[in-house]
Protein backbone atom coordinates (compact mmCIF):
# COMPACT_ATOMS: atom_id res chain seq x y z
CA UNK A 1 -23.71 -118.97 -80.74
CA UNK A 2 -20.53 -117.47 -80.19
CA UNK A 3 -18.79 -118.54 -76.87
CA UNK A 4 -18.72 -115.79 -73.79
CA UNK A 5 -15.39 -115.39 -72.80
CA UNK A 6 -14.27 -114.14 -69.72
CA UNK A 7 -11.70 -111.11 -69.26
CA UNK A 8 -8.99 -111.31 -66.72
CA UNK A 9 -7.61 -107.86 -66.04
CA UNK A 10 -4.29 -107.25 -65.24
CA UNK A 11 -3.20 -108.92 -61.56
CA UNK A 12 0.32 -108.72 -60.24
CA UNK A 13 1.59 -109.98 -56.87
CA UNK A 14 2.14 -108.06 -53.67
CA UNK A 15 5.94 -108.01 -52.63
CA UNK A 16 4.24 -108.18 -48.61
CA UNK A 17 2.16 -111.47 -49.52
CA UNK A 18 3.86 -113.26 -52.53
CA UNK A 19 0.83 -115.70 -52.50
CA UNK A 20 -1.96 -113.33 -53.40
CA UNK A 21 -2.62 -111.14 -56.11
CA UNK A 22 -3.88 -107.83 -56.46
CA UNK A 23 -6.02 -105.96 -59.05
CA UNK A 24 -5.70 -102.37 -59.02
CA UNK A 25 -8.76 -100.04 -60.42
CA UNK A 26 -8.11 -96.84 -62.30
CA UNK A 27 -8.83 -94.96 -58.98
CA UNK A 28 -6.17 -97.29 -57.02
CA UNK A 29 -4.40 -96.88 -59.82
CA UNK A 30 -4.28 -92.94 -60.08
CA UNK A 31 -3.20 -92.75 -56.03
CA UNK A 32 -0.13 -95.02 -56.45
CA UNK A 33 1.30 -93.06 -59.03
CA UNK A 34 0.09 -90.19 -57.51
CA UNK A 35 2.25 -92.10 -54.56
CA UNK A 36 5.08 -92.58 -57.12
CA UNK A 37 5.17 -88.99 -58.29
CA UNK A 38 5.61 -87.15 -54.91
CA UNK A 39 8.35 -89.64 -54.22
CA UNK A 40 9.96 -88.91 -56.86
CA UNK A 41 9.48 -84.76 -56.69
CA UNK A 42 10.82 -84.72 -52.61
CA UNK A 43 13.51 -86.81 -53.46
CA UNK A 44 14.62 -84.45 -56.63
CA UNK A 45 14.01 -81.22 -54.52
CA UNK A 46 16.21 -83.12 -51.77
CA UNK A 47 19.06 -84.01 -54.49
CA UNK A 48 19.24 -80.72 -55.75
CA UNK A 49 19.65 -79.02 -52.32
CA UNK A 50 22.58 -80.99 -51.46
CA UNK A 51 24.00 -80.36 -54.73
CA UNK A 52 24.15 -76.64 -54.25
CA UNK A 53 25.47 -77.68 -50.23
CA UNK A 54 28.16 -79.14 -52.14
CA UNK A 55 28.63 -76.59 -55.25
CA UNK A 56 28.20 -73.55 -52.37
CA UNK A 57 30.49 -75.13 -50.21
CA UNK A 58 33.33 -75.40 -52.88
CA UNK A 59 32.75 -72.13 -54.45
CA UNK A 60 33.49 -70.21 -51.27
CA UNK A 61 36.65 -72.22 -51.20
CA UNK A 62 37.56 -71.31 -54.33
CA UNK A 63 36.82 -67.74 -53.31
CA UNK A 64 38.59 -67.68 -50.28
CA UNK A 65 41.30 -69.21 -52.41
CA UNK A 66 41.19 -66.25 -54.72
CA UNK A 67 41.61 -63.91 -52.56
CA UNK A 68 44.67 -65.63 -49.97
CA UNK A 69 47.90 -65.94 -50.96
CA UNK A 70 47.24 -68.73 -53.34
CA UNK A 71 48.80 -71.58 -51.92
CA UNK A 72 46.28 -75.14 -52.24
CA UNK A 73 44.26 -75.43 -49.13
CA UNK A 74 45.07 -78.65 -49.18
CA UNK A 75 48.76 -78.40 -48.03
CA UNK A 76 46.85 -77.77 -44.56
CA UNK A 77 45.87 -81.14 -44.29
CA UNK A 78 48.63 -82.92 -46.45
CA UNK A 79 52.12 -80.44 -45.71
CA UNK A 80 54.36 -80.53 -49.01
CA UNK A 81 57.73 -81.78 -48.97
CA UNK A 82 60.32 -79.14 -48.36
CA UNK A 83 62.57 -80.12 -50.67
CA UNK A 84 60.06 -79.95 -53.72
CA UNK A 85 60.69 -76.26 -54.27
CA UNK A 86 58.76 -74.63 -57.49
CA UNK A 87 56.30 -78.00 -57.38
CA UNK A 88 54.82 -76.23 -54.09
CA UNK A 89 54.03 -72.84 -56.04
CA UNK A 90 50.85 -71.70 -57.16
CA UNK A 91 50.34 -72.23 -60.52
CA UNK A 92 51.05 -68.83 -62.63
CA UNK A 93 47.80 -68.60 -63.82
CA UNK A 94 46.25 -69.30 -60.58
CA UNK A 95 44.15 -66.21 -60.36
CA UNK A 96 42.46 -66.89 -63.85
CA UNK A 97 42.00 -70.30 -63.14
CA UNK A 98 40.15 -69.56 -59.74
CA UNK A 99 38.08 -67.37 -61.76
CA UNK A 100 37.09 -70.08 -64.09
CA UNK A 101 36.63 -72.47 -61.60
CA UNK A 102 33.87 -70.30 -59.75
CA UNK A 103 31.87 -69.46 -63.26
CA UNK A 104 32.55 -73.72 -63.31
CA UNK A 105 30.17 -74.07 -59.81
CA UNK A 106 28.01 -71.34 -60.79
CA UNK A 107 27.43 -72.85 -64.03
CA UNK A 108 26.53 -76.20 -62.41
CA UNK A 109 24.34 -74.01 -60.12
CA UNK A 110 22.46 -73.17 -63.01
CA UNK A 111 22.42 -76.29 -64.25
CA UNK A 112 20.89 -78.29 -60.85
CA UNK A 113 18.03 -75.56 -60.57
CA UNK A 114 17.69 -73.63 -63.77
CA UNK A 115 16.65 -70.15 -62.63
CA UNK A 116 15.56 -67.46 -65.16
CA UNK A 117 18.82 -65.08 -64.37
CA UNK A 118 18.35 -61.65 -66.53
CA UNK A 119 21.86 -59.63 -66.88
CA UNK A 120 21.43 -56.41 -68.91
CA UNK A 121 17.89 -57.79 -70.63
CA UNK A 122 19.56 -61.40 -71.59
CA UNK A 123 18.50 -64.82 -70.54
CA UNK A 124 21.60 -66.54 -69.14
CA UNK A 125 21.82 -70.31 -69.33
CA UNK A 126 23.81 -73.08 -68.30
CA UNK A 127 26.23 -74.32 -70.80
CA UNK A 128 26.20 -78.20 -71.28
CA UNK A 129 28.51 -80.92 -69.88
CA UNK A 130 30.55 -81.31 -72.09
CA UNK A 131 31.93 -77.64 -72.43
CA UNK A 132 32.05 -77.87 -68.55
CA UNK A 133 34.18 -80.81 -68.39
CA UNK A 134 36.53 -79.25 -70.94
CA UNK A 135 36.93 -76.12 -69.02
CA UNK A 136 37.34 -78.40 -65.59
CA UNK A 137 40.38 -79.59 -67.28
CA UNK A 138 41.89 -77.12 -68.01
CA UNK A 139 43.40 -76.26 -64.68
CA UNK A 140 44.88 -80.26 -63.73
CA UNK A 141 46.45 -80.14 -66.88
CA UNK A 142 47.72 -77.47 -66.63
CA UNK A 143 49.41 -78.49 -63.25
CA UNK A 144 50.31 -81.58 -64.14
CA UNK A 145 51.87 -79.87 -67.39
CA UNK A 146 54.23 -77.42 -65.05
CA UNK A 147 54.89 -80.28 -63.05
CA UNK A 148 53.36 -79.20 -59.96
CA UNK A 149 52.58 -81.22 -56.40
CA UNK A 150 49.80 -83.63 -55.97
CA UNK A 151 48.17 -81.48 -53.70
CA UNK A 152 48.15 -78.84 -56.14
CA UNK A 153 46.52 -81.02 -58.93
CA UNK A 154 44.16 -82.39 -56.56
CA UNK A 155 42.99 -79.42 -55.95
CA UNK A 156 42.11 -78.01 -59.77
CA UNK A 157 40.47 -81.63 -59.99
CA UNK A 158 37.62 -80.51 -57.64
CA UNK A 159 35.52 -78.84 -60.18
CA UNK A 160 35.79 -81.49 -62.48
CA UNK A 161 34.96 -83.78 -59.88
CA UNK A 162 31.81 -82.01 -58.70
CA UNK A 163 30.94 -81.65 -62.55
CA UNK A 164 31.02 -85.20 -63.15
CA UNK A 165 28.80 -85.69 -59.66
CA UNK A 166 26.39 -83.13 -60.91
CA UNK A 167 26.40 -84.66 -64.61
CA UNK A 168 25.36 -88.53 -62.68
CA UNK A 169 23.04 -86.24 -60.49
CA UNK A 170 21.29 -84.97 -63.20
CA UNK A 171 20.56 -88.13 -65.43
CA UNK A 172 19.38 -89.77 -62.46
CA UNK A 173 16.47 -87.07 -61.86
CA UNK A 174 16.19 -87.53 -65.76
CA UNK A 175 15.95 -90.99 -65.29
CA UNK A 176 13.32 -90.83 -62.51
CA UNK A 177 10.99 -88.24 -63.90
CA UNK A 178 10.84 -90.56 -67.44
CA UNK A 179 10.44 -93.89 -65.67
CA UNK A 180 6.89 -92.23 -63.82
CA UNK A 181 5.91 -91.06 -67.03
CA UNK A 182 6.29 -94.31 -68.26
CA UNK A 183 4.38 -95.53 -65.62
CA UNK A 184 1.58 -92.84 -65.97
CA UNK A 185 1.67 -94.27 -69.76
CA UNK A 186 0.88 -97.99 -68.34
CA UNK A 187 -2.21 -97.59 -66.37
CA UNK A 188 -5.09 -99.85 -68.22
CA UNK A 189 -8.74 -100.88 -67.42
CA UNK A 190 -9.99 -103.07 -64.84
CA UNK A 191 -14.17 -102.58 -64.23
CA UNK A 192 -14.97 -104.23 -61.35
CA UNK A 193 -11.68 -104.47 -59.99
């Protein structure tokens, strides 16, 4: 006669008592990840929105920029040196770079909520990272190349800066939607539970 043996499902202990253990059933189960899941979704959709606060917020600089005289808003807060002379010029290329630094945040736009945008009956999409990083440094280089002031570099940094927070962003919310996949992938069995 072969010997009964008795199955132990799956038991795991509960962070509020550490000395007693919980089995979940597949229902029980189903509403924590169900839990997990709508966690995870309000605090993408919450991510996201303060990404474009941050990527709106710097594009209308970079607008308002484009359109002033040119000189770094940040000479407001931090007043150059009089004596520096051509380091507290715009660069020569400023207008361009401006440009390119507003197609930067809307590309990152596109990037933190992928919209289907249609120009003239083609699909435009974001381009990736690392293209965006390269064209983020353009502009710093180029300042620290002509031997501009800090406050000049500082500010061609920004979109690079807000390119790299979008880039950490954005494999965090990759992160998070895999690891409750993973989790939706680990649910198991437990009859009478």
């Amino acid at each position: 006669m072969q010997a009964i043996r008795k199955r132990n499902p799956f038991t795991f202990q509960s962070e509020d008592h550490p000395n007693r253990e919980e089995v979940l059933d597949e229902q029980e189960q189903a509403e924590l990840v169900d839990r997990i899941k709508e966690h995870n979704v309000s605090s993408n959709k919450q991510n996201r929105i303060t990404l474009q606060l941050m990527l709106g917020l710097s594009c209308t600089l970079h607008v308002i920029y484009m359109l002033s005289d040119r000189t770094t808003p940040l000479f407001v807060i931090f007043p150059p040196s009089p004596e520096a002379g051509r380091a507290n010029a715009p660069l020569d290329m400023s207008g361009i770079l401006a440009y390119v630094a507003i197609l930067i945040h809307v590309n990152l736009s596109l990037i933190v909520h992928p919209w289907n945008v249609v120009v003239a009956g083609r699909v435009i999409r974001a381009i990736g990272f690392l293209e965006t990083f390269a064209w983020s440094a353009a502009a710093p280089s180029l300042s620290l190349y002509s031997g501009r002031a800090w406050q000049t570099t500082v500010w061609w940094c920004i979109p690079g800066f807000l390119t790299y927070v979008v880039y950490a962003v954005h494999g965090w919310i990759r992160k998070a939607d895999e690891d409750v996949s993973e989790l939706e992938k680990l649910k198991y069995r437990a009859p009478g539970a």
